[in-house]
N, C-alpha and C. Protein backbone atom coordinates (compact mmCIF):
# COMPACT_ATOMS: atom_id res chain seq x y z
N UNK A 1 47.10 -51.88 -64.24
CA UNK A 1 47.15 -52.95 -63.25
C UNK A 1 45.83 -53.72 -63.26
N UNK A 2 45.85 -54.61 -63.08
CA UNK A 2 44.97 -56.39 -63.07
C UNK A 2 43.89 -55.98 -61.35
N UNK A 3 43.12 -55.82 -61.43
CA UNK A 3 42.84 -55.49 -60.06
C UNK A 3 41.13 -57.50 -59.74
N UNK A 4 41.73 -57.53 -58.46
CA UNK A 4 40.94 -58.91 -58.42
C UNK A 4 39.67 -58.74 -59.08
N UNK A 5 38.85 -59.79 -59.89
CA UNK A 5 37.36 -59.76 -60.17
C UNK A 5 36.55 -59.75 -58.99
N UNK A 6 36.35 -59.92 -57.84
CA UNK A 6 35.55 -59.37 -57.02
C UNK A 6 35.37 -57.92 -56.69
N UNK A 7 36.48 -57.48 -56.73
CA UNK A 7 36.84 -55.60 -56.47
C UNK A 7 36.00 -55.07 -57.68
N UNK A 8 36.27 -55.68 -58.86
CA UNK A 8 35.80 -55.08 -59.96
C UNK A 8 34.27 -55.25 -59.79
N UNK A 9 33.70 -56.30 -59.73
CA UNK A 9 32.60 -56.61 -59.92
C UNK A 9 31.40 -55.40 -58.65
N UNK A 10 32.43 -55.10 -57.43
CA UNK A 10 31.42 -54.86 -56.71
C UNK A 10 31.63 -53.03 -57.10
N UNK A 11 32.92 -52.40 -57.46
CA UNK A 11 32.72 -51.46 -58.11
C UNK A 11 31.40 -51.15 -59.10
N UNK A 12 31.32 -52.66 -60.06
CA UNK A 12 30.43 -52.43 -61.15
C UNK A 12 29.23 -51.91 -60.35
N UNK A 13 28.73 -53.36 -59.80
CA UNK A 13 27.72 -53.05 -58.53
C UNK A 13 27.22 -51.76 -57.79
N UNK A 14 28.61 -51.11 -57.73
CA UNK A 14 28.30 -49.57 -56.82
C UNK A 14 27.74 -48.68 -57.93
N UNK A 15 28.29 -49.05 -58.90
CA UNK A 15 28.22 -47.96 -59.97
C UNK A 15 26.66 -47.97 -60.13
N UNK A 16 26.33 -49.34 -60.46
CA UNK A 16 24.69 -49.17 -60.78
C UNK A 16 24.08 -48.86 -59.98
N UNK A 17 24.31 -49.37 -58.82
CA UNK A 17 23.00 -48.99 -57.81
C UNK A 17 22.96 -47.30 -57.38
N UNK A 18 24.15 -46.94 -57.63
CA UNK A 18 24.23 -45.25 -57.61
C UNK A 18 23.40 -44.35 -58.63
N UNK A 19 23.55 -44.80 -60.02
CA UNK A 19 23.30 -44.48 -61.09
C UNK A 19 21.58 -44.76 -60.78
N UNK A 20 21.19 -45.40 -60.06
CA UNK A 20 19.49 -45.65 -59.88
C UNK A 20 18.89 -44.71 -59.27
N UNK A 21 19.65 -43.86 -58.20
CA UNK A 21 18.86 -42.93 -57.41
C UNK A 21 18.23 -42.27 -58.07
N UNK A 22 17.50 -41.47 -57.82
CA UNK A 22 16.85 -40.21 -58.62
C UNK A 22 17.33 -39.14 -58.81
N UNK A 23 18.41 -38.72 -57.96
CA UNK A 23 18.98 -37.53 -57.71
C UNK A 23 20.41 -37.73 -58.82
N UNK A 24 20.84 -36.29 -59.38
CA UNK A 24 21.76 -36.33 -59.92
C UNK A 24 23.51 -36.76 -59.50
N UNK A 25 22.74 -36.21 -58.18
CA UNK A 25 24.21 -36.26 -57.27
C UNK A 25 24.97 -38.13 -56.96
N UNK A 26 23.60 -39.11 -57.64
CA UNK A 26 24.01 -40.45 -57.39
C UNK A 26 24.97 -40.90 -58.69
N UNK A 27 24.28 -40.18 -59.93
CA UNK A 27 25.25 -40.49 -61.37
C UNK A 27 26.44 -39.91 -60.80
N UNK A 28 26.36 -38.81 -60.70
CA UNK A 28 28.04 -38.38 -60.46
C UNK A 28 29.04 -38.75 -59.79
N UNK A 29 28.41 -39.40 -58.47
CA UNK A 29 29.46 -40.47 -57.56
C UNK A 29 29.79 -41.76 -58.30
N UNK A 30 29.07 -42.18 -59.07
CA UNK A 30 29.22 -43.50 -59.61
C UNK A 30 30.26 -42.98 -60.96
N UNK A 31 30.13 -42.17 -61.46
CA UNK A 31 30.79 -41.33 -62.68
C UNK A 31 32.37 -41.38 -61.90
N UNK A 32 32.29 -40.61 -61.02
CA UNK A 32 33.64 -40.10 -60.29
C UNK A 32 34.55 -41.66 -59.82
N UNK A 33 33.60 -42.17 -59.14
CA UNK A 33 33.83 -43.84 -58.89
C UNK A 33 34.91 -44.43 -59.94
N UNK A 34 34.06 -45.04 -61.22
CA UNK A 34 34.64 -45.52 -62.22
C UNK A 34 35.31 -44.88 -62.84
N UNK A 35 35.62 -43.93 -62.87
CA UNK A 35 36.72 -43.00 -63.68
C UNK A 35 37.96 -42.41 -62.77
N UNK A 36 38.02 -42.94 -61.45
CA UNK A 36 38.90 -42.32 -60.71
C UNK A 36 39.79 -43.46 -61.01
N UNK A 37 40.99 -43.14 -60.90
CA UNK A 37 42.37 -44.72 -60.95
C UNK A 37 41.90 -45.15 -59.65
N UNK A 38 41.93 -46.56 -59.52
CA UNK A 38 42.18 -46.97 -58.48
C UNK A 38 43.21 -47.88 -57.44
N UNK A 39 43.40 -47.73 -56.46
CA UNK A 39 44.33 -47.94 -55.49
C UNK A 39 45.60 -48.98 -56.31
N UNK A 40 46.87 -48.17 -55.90
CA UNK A 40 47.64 -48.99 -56.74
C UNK A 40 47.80 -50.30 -56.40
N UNK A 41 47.25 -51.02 -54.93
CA UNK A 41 47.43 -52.05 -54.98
C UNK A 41 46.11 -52.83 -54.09
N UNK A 42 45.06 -53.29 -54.30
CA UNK A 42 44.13 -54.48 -54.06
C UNK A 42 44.97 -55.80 -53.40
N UNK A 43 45.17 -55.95 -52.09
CA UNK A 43 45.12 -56.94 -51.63
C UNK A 43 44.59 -57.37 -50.73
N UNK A 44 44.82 -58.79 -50.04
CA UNK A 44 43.67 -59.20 -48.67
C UNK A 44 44.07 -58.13 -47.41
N UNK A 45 42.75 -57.76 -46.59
CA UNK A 45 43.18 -57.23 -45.26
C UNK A 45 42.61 -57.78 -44.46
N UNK A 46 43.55 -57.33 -43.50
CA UNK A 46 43.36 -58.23 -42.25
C UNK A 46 41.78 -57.77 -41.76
N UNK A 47 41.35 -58.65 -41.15
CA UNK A 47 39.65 -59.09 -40.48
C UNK A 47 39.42 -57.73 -39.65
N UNK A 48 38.01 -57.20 -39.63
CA UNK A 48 37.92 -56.12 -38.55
C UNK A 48 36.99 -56.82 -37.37
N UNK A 49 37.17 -56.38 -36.60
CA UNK A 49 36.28 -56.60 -35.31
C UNK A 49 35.14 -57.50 -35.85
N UNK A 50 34.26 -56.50 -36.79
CA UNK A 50 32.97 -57.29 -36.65
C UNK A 50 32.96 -58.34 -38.00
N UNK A 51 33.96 -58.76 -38.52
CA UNK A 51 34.32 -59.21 -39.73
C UNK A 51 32.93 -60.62 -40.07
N UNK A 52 33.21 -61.37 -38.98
CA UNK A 52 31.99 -62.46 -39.22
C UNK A 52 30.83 -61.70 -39.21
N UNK A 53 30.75 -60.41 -38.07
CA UNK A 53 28.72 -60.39 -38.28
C UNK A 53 28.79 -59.90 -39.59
N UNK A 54 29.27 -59.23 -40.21
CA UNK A 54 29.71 -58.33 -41.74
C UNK A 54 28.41 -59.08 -42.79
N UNK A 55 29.79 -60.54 -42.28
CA UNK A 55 29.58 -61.37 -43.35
C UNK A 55 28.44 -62.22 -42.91
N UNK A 56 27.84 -62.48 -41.68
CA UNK A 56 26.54 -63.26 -41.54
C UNK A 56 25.51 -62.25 -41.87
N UNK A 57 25.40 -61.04 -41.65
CA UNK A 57 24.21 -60.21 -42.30
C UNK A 57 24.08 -60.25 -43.53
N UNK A 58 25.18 -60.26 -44.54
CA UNK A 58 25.14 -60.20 -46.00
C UNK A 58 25.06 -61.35 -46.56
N UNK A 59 25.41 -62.25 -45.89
CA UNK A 59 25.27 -63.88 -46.27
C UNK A 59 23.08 -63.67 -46.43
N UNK A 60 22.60 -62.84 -45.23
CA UNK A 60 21.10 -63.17 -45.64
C UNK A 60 20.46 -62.19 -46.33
N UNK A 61 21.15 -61.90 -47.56
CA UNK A 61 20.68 -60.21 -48.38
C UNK A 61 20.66 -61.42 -50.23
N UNK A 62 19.47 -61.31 -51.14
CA UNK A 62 19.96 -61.76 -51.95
C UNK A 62 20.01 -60.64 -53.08
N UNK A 63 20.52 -58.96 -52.45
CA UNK A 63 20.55 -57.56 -52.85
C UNK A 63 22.21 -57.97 -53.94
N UNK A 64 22.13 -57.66 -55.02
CA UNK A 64 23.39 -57.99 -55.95
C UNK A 64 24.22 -57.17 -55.71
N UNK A 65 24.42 -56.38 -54.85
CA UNK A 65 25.18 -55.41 -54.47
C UNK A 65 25.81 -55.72 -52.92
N UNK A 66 24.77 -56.51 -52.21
CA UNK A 66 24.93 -57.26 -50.88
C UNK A 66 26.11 -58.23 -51.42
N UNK A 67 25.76 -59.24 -52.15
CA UNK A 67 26.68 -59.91 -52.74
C UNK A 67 27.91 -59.70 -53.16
N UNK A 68 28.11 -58.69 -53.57
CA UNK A 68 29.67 -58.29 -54.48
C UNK A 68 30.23 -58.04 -53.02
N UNK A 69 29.62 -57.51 -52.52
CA UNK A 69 30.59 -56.75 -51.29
C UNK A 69 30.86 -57.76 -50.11
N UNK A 70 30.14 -59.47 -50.47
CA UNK A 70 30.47 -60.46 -49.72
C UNK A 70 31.68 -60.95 -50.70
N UNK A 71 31.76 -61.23 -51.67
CA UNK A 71 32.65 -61.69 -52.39
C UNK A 71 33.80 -61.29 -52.37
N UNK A 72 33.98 -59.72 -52.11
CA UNK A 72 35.10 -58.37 -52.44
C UNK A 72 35.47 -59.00 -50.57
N UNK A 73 34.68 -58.99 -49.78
CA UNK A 73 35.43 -58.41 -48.51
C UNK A 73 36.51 -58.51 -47.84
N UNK A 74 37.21 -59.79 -48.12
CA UNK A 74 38.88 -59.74 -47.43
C UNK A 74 39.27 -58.89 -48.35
N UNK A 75 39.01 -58.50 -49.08
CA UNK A 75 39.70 -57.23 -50.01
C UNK A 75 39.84 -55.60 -49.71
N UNK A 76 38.56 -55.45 -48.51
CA UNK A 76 38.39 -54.42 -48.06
C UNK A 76 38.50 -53.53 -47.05
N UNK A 77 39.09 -52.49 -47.00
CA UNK A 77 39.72 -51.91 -45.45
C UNK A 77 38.60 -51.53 -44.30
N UNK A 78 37.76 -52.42 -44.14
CA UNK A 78 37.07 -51.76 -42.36
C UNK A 78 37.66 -51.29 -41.09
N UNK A 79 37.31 -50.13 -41.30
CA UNK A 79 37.27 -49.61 -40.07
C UNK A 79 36.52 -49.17 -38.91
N UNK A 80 37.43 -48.04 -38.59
CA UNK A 80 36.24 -47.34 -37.48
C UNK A 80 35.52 -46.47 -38.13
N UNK A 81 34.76 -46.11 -37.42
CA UNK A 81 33.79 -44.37 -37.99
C UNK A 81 34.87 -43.25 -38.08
N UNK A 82 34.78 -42.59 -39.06
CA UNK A 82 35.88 -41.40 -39.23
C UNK A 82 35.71 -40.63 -38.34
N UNK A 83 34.54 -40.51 -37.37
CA UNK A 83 34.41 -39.33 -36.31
C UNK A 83 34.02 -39.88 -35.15
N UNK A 84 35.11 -41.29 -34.69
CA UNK A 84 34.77 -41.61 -33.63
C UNK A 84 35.34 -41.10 -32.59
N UNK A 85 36.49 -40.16 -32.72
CA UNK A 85 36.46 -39.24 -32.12
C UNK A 85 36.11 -38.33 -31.20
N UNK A 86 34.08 -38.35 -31.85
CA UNK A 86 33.48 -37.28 -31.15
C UNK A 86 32.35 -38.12 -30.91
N UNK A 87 32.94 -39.88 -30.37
CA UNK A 87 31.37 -40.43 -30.08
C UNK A 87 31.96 -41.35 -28.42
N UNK A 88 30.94 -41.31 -28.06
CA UNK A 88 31.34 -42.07 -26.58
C UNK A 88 31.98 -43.70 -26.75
N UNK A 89 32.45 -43.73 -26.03
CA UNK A 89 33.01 -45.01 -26.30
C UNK A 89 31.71 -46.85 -27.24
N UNK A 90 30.89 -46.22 -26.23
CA UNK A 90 30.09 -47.69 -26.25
C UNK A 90 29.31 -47.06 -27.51
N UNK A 91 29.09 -46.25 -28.58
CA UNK A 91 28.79 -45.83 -29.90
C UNK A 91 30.01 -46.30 -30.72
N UNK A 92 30.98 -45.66 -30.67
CA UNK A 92 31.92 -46.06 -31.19
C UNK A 92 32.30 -47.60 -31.28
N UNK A 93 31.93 -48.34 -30.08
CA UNK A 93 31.90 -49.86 -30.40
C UNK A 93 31.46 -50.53 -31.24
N UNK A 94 30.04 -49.68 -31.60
CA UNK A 94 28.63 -50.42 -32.24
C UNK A 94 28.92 -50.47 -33.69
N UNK A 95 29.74 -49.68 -34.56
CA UNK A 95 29.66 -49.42 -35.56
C UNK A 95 31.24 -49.78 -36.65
N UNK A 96 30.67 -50.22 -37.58
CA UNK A 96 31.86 -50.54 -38.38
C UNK A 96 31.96 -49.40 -39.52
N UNK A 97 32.81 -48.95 -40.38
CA UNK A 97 32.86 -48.33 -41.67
C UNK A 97 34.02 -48.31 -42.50
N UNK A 98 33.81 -48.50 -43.68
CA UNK A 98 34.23 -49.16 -44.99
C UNK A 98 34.41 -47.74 -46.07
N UNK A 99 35.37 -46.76 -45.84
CA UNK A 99 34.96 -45.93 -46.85
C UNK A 99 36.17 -46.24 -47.72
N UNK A 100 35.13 -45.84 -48.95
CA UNK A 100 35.97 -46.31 -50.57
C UNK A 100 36.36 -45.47 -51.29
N UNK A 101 35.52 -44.26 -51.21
CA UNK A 101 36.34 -43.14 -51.97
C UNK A 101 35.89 -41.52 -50.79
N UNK A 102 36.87 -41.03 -51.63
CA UNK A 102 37.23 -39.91 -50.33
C UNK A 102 38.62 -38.95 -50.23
N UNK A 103 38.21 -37.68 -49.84
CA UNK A 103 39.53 -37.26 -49.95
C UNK A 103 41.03 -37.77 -49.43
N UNK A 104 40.61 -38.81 -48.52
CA UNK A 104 41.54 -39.58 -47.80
C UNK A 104 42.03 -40.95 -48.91
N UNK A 105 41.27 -40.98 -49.71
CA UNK A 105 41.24 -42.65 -50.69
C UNK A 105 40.44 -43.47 -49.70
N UNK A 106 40.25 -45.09 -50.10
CA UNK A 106 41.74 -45.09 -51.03
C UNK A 106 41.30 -45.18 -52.33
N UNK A 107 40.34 -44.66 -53.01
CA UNK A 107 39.39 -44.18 -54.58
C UNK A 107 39.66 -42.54 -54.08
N UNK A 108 40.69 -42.06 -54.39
CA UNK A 108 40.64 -40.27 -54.09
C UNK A 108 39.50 -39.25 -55.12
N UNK A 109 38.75 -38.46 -54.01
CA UNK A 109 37.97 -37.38 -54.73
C UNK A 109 37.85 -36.47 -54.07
N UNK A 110 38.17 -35.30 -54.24
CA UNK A 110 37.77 -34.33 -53.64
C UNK A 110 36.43 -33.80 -53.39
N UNK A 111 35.52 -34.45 -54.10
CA UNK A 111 33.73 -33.96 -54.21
C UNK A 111 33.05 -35.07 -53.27
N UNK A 112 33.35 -36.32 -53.48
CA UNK A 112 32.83 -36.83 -53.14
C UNK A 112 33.19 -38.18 -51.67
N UNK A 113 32.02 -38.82 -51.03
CA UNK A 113 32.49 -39.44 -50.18
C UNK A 113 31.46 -40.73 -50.27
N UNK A 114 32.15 -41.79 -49.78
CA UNK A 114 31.47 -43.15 -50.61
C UNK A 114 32.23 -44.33 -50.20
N UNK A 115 31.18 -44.89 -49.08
CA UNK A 115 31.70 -46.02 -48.40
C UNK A 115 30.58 -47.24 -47.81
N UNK A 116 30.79 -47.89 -46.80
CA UNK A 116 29.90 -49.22 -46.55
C UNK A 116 29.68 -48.91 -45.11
N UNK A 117 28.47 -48.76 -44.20
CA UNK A 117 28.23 -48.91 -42.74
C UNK A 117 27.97 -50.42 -42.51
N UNK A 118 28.04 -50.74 -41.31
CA UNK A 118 27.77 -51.95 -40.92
C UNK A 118 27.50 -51.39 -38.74
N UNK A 119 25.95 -51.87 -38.67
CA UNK A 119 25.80 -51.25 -36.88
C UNK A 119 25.46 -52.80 -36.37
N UNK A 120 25.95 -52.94 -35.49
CA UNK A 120 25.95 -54.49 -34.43
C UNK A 120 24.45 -54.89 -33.91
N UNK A 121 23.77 -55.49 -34.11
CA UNK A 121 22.69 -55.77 -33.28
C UNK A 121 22.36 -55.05 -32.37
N UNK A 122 21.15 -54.73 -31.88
CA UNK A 122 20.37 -53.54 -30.61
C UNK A 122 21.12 -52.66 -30.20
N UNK A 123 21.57 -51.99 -31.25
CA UNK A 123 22.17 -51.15 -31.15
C UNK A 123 21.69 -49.78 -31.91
N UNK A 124 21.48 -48.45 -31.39
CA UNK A 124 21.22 -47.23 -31.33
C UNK A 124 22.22 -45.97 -31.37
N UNK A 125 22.16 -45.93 -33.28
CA UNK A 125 23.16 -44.76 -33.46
C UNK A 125 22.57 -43.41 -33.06
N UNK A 126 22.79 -42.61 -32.20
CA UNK A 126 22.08 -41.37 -31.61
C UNK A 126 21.68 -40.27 -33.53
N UNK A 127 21.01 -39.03 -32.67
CA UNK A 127 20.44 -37.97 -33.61
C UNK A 127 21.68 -37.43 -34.19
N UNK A 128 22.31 -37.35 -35.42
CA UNK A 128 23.26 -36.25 -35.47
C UNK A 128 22.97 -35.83 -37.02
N UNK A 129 23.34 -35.29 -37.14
CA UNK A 129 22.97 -34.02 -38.97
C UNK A 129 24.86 -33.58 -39.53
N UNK A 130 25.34 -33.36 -40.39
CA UNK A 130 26.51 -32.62 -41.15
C UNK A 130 25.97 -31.88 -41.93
N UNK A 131 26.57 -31.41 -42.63
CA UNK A 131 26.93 -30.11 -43.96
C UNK A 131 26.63 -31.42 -45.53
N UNK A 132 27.36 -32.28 -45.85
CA UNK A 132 26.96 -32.97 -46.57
C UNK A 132 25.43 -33.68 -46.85
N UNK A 133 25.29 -33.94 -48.10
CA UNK A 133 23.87 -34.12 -48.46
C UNK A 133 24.44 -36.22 -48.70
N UNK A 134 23.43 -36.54 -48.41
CA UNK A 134 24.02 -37.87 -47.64
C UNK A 134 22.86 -39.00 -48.34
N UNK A 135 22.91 -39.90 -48.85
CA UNK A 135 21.89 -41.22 -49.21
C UNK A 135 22.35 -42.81 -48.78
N UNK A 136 21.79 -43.10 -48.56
CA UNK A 136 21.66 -44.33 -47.60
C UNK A 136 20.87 -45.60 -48.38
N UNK A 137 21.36 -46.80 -48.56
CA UNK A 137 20.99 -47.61 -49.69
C UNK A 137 21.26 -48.70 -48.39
N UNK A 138 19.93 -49.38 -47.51
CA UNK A 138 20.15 -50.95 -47.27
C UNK A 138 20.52 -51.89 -47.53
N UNK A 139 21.28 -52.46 -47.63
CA UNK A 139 21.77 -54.02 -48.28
C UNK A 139 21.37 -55.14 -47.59
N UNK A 140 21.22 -54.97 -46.33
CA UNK A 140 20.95 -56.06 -45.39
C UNK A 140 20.80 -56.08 -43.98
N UNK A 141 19.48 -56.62 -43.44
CA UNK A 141 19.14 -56.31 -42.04
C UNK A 141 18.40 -55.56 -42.35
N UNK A 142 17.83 -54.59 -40.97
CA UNK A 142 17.23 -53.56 -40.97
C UNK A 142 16.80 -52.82 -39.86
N UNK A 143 16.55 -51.54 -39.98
CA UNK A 143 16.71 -50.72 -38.73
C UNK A 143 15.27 -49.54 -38.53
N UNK A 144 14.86 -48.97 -37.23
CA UNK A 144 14.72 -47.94 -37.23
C UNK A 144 14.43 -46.98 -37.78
N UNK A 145 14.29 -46.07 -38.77
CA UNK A 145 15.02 -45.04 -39.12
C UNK A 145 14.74 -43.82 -38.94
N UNK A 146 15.38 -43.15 -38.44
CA UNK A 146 14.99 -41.30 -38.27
C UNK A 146 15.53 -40.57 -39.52
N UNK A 147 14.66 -39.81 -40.03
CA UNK A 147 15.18 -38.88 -40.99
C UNK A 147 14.66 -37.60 -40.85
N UNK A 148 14.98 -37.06 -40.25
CA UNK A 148 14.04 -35.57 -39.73
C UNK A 148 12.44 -36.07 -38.92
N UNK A 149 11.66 -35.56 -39.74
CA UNK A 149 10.53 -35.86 -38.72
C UNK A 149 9.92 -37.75 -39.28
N UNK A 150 10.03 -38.37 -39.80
CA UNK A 150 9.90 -39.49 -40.66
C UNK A 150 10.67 -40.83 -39.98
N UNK A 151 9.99 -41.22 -38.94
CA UNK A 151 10.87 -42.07 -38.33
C UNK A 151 10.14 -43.89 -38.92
N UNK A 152 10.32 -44.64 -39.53
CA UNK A 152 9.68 -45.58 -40.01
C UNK A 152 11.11 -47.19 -39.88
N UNK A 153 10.69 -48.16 -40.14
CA UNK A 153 11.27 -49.21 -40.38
C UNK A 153 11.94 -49.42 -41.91
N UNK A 154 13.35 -49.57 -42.04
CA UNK A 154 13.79 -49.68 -43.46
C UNK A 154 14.52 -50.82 -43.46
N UNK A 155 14.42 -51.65 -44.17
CA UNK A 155 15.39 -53.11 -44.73
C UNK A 155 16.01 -52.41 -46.23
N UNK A 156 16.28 -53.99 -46.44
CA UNK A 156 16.93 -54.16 -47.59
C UNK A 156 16.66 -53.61 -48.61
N UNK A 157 16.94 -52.84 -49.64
CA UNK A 157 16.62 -52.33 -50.55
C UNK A 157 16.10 -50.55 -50.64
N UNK A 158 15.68 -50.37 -48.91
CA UNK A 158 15.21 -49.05 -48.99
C UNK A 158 16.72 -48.01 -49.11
N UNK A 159 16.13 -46.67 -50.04
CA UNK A 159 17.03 -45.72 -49.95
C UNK A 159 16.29 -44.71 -49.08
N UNK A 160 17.49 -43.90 -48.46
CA UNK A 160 16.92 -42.64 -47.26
C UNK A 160 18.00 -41.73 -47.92
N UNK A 161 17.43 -40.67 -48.10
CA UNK A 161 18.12 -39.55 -48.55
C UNK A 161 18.12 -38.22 -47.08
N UNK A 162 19.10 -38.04 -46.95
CA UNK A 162 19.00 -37.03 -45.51
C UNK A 162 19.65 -35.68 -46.63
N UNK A 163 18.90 -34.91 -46.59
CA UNK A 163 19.34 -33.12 -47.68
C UNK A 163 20.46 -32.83 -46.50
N UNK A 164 21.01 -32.07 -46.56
CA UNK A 164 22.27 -31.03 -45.70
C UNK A 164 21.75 -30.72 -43.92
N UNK A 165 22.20 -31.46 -43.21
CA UNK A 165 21.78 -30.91 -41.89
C UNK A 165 20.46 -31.49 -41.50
N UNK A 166 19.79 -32.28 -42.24
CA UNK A 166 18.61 -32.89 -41.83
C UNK A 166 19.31 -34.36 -40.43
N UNK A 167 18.33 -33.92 -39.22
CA UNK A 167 19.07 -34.89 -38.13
C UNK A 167 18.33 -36.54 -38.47
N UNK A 168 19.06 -36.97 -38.36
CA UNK A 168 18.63 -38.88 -38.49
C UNK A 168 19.61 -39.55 -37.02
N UNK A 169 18.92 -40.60 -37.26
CA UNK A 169 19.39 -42.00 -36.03
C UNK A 169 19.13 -43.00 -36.70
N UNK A 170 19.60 -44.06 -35.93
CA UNK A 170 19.35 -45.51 -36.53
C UNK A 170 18.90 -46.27 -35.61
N UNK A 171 18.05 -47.31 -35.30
CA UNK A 171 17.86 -48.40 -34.30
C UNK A 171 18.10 -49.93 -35.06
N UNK A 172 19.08 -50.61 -34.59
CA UNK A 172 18.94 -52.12 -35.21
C UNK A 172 18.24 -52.89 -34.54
N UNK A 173 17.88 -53.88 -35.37
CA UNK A 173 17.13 -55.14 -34.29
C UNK A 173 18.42 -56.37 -34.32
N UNK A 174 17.91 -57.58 -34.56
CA UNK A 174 18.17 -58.85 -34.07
C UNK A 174 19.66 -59.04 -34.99
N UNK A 175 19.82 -58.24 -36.56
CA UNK A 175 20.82 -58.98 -37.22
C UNK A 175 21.56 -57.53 -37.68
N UNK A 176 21.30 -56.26 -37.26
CA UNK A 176 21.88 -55.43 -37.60
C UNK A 176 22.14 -55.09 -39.06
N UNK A 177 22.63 -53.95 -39.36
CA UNK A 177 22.39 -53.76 -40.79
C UNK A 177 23.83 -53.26 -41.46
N UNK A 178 23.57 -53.92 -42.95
CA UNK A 178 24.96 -53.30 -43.54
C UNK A 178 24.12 -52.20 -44.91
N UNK A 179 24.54 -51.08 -45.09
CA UNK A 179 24.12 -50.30 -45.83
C UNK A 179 25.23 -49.27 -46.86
N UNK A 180 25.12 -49.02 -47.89
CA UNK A 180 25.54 -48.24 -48.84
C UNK A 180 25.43 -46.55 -48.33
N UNK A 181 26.33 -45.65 -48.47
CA UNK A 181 26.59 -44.74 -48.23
C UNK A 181 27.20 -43.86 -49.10
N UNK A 182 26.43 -42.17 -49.89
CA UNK A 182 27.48 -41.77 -49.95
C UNK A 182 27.22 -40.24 -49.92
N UNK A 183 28.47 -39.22 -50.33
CA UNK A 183 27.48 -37.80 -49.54
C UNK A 183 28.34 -37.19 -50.48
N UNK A 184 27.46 -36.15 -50.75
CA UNK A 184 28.01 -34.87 -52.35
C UNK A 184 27.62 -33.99 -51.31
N UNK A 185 27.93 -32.58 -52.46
CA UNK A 185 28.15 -31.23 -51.79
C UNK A 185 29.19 -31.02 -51.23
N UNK A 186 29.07 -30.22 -49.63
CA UNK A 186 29.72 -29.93 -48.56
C UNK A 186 30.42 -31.47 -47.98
N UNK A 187 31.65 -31.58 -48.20
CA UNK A 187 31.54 -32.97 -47.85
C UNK A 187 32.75 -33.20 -46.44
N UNK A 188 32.82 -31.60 -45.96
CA UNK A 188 33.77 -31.71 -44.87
C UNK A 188 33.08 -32.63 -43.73
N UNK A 189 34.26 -33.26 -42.43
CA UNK A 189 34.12 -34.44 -41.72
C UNK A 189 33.82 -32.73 -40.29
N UNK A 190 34.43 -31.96 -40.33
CA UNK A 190 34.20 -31.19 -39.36
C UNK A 190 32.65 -30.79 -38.87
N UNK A 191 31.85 -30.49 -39.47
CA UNK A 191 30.66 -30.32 -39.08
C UNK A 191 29.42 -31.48 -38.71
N UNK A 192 30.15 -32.54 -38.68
CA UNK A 192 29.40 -33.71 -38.45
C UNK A 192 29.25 -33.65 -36.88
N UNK A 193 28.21 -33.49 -36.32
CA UNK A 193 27.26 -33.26 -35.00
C UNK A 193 26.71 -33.90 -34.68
N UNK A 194 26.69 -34.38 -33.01
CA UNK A 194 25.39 -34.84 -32.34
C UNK A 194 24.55 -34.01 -31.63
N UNK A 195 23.61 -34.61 -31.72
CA UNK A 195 22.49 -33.58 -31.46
C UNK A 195 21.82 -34.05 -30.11
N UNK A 196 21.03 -33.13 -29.54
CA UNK A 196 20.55 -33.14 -28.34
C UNK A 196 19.30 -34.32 -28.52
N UNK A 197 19.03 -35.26 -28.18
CA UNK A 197 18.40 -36.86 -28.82
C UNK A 197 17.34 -37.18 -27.56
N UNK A 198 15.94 -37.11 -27.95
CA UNK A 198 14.68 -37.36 -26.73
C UNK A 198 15.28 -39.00 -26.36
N UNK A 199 15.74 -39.75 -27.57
CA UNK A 199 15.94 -41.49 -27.43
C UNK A 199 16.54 -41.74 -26.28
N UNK A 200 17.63 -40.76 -26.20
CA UNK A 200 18.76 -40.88 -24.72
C UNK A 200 18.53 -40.42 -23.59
N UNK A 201 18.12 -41.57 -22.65
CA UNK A 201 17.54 -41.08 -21.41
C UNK A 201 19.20 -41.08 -20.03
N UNK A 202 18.94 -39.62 -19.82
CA UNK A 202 20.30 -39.47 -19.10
C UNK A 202 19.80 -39.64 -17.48
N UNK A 203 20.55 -40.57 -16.66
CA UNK A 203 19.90 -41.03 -15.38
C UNK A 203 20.17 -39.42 -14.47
């Protein structure tokens, strides 16, 4: 099957910028990526919630990977957070996610998990840690960042690697951020936790 040149292109895109990490575990998602069949059918989907900010944050990224994934995006299924579930409502608002491969699809793998975040302006993803070993690639905007004890400012281009259970947060500023995601190892959704967070002041 013929799959659109934007889909392809931002695949290509994923592939490389994966293949750059340092860690082995980035070749192999990008490996698993391009060699998995993909979805029998690529067509437009309908707009998510935050569909314009998506696309006004990435409109100001000139990251070639920012790009594909502006080009690809009516192509792409956004959603919610897979574990919004276990987040309060007004968290669960803040946050968009785009996953691409996964035991769920729609790129099926059983090893691996590999998708797109997108967090709304002044907005504050709390402390939480999983079982999966997890890397984080900026595309656009920029935030905050907690990574265990290492709390610093990251834009465009920075990677954050969180090892297994290491706790992180996010803080956005003015344009919020869209970022690359993906997590080897342990890659169950069950052990994904929030954690007890100094940031959250309870009245």
């Amino acid at each position: 099957m013929a799959y659109p040149q934007p889909y392809l292109s931002l695949l290509d895109e994923v592939g490389a910028l994966l293949t750059s990490e340092p860690r082995r575990e980035g070749a192999e998602t990008a490996r698993a990526l391009l060699a998995t069949p993909q979805p029998t059918q690529v067509k437009p989907e309908p707009p998510c919630l935050f569909d314009a900010a998506i696309q006004s944050c990435l409109d100001g990224s000139d990251d070639p990977l920012a790009r594909a994934l502006l080009a690809a995006q009516d192509l792409l299924p956004w959603g919610v957070n897979p574990v919004s579930d276990r987040m309060t409502p007004d968290a669960a608002a803040m946050i968009a996610v785009l996953t691409l491969m996964g035991p769920e699809g729609p790129v099926p793998s059983p090893f691996f998990r590999l998708g797109f975040v997108y967090m709304a302006p002044w907005s504050y993803y709390p402390l939480h840690n999983h079982d999966a070993d997890e890397t984080y690639v900026v595309l656009a905007g920029r935030a905050l960042w907690t990574a265990g004890d290492d709390t610093r400012e990251r834009g465009a281009g920075s990677m954050v690697h969180h090892p297994s259970l290491m706790a992180h947060a996010f803080r956005t500023y003015d344009e919020g951020f869209v970022a690359l995601w993906r997590w080897s190892g342990d890659i169950n959704t069950e052990s994904y936790t929030f954690l007890p967070d100094p940031q959250i002041i309870v009245a």
